[in-house]
Protein backbone atom coordinates (compact mmCIF):
# COMPACT_ATOMS: atom_id res chain seq x y z
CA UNK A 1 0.39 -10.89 4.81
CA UNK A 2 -0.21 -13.51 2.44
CA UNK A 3 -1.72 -16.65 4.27
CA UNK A 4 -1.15 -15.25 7.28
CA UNK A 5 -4.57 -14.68 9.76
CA UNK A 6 -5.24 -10.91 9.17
CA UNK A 7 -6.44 -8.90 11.70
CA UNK A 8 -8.61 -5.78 11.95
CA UNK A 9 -5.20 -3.88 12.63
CA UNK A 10 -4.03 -5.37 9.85
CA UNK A 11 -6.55 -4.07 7.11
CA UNK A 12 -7.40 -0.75 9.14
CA UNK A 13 -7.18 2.83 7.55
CA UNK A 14 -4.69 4.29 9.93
CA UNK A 15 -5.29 7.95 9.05
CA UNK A 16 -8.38 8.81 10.84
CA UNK A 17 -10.83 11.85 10.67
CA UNK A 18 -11.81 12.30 14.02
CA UNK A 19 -13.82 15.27 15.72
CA UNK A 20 -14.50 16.08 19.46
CA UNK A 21 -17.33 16.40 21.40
CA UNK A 22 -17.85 20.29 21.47
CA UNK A 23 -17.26 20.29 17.94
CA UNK A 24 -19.65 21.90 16.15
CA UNK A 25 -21.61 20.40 13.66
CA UNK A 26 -21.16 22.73 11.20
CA UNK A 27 -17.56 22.41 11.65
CA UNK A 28 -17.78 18.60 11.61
CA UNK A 29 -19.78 18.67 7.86
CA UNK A 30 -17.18 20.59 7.00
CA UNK A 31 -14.25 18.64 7.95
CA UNK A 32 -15.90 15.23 6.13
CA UNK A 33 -16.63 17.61 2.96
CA UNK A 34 -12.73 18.35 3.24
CA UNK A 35 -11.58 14.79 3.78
CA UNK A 36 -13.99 13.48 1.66
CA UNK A 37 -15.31 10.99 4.39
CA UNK A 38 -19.09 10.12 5.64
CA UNK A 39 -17.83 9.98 9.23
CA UNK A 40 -15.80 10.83 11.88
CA UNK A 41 -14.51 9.09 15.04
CA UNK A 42 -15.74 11.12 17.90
CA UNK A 43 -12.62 10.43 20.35
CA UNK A 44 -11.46 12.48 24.08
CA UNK A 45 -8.52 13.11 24.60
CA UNK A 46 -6.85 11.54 27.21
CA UNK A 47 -3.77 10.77 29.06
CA UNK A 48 -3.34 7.24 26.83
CA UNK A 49 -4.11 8.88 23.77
CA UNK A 50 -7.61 9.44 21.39
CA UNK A 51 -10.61 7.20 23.36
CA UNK A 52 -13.32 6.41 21.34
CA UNK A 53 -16.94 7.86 22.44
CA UNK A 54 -19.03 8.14 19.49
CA UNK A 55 -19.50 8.37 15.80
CA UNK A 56 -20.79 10.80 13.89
CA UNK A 57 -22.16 9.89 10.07
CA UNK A 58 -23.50 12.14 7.25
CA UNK A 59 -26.52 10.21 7.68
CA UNK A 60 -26.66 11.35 11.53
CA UNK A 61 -26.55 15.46 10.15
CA UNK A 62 -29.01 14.83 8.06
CA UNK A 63 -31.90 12.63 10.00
CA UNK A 64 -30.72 14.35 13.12
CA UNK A 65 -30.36 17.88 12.17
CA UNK A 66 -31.57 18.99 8.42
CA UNK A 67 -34.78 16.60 8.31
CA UNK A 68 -36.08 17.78 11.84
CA UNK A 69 -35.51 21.93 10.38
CA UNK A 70 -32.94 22.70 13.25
CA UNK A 71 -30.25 24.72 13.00
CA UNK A 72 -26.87 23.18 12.84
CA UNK A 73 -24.97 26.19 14.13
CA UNK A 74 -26.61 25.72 17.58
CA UNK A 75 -25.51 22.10 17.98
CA UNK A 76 -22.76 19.92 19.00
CA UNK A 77 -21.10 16.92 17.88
CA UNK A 78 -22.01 14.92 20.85
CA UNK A 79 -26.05 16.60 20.48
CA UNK A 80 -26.29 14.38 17.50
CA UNK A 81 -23.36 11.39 17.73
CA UNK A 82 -23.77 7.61 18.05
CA UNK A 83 -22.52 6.50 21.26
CA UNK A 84 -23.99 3.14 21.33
CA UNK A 85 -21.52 2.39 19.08
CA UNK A 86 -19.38 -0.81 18.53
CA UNK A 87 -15.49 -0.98 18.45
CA UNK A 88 -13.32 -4.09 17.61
CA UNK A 89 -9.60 -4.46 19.13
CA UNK A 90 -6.43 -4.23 16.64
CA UNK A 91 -6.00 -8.58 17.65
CA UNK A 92 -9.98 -9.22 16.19
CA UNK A 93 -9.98 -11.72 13.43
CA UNK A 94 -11.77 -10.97 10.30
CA UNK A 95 -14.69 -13.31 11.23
CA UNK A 96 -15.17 -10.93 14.12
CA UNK A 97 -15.05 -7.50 12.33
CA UNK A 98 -17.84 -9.02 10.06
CA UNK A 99 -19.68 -10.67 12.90
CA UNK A 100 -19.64 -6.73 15.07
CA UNK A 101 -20.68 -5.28 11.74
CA UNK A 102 -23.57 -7.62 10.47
CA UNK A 103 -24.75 -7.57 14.75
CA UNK A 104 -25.05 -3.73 14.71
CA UNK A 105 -25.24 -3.28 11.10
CA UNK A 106 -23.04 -0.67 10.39
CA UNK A 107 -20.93 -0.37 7.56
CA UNK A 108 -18.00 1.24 9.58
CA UNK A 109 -15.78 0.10 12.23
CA UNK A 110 -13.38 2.19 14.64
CA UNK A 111 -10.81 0.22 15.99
CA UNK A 112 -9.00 0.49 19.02
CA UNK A 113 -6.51 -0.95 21.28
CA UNK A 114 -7.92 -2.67 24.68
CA UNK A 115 -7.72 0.58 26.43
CA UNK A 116 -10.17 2.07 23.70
CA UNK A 117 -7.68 4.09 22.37
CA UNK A 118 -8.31 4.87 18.84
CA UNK A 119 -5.60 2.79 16.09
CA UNK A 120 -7.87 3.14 13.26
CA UNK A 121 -11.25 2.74 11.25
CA UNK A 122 -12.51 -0.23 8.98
CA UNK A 123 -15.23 0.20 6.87
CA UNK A 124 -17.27 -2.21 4.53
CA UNK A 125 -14.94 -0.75 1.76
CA UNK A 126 -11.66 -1.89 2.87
CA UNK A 127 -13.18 -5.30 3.20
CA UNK A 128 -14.22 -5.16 -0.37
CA UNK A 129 -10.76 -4.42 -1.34
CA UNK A 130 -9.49 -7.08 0.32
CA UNK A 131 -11.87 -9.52 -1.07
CA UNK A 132 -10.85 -8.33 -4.95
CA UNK A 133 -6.72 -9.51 -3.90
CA UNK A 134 -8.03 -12.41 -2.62
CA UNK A 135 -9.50 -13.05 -6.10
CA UNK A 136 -7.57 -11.66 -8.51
CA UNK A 137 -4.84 -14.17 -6.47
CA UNK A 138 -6.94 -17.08 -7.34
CA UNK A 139 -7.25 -15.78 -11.14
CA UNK A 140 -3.21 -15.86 -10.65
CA UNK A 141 -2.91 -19.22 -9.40
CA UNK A 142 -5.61 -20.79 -12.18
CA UNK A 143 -3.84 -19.24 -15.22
CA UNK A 144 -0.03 -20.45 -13.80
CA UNK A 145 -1.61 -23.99 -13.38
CA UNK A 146 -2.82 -23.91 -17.46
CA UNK A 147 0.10 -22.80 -18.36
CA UNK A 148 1.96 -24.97 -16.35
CA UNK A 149 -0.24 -28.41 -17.97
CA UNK A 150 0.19 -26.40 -21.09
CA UNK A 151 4.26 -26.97 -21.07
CA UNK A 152 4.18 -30.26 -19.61
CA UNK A 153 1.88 -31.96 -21.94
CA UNK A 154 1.63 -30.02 -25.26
């Protein structure tokens, strides 16, 4: 992938915690404690495969459920989810994934194929990541050009 456009499919974290929406929440907090994640991909099943229909954050639990005293064994996943939610396709540049997340300002990303079927998540993190190759790449390229100059004119 080096030089080449990347694409959100590209950088994406393939393997996905993901919960339904009859999960309960209780069950959900437990699956990101597992995982160690701060979200899930709320997805249906379908014929196609996993469809996207929400997200459900750590943050959500807590402003949704434990700030307002209720009691999380009497709710559902899709009581509390995010479903005005954005998604960007496998094909969406970089410029894009940044553009959907600075628009909504959210810090993670599901991605999905134009169907809405679920290929992976992208979150602020990964792009971070990313960024750090790109640099230490330039770090790279600046110490082979000194020592390059260095053996061509002692």
């Amino acid at each position: 992938m080096n030089g080449e456009r990347l694409t959100a499919g590209d950088i994406c974290t393939r393997v996905v915690a993901i919960a339904f929406g009859s999960t309960a929440v209780t069950e959900a907090a437990r699956v990101m404690r597992e995982q160690h994640v701060g979200s899930l991909v709320v997805v249906d099943e379908t014929k196609s495969g996993r469809v996207v229909v929400g997200m459900l954050t750590d943050r959500d639990i807590v402003t949704a459920v434990v700030a307002r005293e209720l009691d999380p064994r009497t709710l559902r996943v899709e009581d509390i989810m995010t479903t005005d939610l954005v998604t960007v396709r496998a094909e969406d540049s970089l410029s894009d994934l940044l553009a959907a997340m600075q628009r909504k300002g959210v810090r993670r990303l599901p991605v999905t194929t134009a169907a809405g079927v679920l290929v992976g998540v992208v979150a602020v993190d990964d792009l971070v990541e990313l960024a750090a190759e790109q640099l230490q790449s330039i770090v790279r390229a600046i110490g082979r050009e000194r020592k390059r100059e260095e053996t061509m004119r002692p």
